[in-house]
Protein backbone atom coordinates (compact mmCIF):
# COMPACT_ATOMS: atom_id res chain seq x y z
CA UNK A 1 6.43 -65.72 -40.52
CA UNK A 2 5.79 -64.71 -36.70
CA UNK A 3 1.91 -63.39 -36.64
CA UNK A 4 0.44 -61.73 -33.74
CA UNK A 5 -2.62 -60.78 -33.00
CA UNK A 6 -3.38 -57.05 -32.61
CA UNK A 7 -7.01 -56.52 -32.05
CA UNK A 8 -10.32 -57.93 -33.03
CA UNK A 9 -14.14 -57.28 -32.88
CA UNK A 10 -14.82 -60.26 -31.03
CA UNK A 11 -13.16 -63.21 -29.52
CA UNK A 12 -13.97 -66.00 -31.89
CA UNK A 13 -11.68 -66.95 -35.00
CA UNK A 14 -13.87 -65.76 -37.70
CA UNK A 15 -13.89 -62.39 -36.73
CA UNK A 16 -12.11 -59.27 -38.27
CA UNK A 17 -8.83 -59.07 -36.66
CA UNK A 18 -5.91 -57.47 -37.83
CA UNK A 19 -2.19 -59.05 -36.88
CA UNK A 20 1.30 -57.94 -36.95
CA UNK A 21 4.30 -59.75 -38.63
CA UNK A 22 7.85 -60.21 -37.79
CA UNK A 23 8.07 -58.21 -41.70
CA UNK A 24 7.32 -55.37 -40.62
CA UNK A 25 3.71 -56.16 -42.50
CA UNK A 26 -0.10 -56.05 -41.14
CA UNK A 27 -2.41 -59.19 -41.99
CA UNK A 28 -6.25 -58.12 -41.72
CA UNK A 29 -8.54 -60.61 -41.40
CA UNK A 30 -12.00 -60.16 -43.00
CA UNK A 31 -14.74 -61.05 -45.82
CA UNK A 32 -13.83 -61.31 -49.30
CA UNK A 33 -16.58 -58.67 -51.23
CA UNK A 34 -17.23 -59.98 -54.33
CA UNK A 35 -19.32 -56.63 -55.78
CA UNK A 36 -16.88 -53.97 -55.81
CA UNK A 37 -16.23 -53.46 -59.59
CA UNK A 38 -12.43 -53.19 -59.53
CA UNK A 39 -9.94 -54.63 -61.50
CA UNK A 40 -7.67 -56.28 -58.45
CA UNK A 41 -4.52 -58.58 -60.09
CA UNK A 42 -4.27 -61.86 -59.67
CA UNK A 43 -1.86 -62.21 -57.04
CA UNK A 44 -3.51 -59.29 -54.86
CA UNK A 45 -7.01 -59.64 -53.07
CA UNK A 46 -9.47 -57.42 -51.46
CA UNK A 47 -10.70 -57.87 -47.47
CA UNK A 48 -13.72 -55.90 -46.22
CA UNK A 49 -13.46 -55.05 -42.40
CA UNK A 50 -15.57 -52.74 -40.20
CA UNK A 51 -14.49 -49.25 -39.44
CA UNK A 52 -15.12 -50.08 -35.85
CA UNK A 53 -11.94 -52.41 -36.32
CA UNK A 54 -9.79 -49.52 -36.92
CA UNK A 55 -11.13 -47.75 -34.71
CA UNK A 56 -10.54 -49.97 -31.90
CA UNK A 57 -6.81 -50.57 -33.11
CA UNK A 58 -6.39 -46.72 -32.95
CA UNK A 59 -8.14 -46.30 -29.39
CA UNK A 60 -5.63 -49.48 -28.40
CA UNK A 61 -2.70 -47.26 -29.86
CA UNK A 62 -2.24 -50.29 -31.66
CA UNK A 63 -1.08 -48.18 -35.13
């Protein structure tokens, strides 16, 4: 898989950041919340990002 990296809050690695994929696919990078109270599968999981994050990626024209 081809990842690039779209935008980010900051410019260290263990920031949110969202990427693209050669899939056609977003990866978002972010905290795992652990008190939400929903029934996720197995084989799915939950990342918490700021709305700031999208924000910026919309300002960027990114999506």
């Amino acid at each position: 898989m081809q990842v690039t990296k779209l935008v980010s809050t900051c410019d260290l690695k263990d920031c949110p950041t969202i990427y693209a994929t050669d899939r056609g696919t977003f990866l978002v990078q972010g905290e795992t919340p652990t008190d939400h109270g929903l029934r996720i599968p197995a084989h799915e999981t939950l990342v918490e990002i700021p709305m700031d994050l999208l924000k910026k990626a919309v300002a960027d024209g990114l999506v």
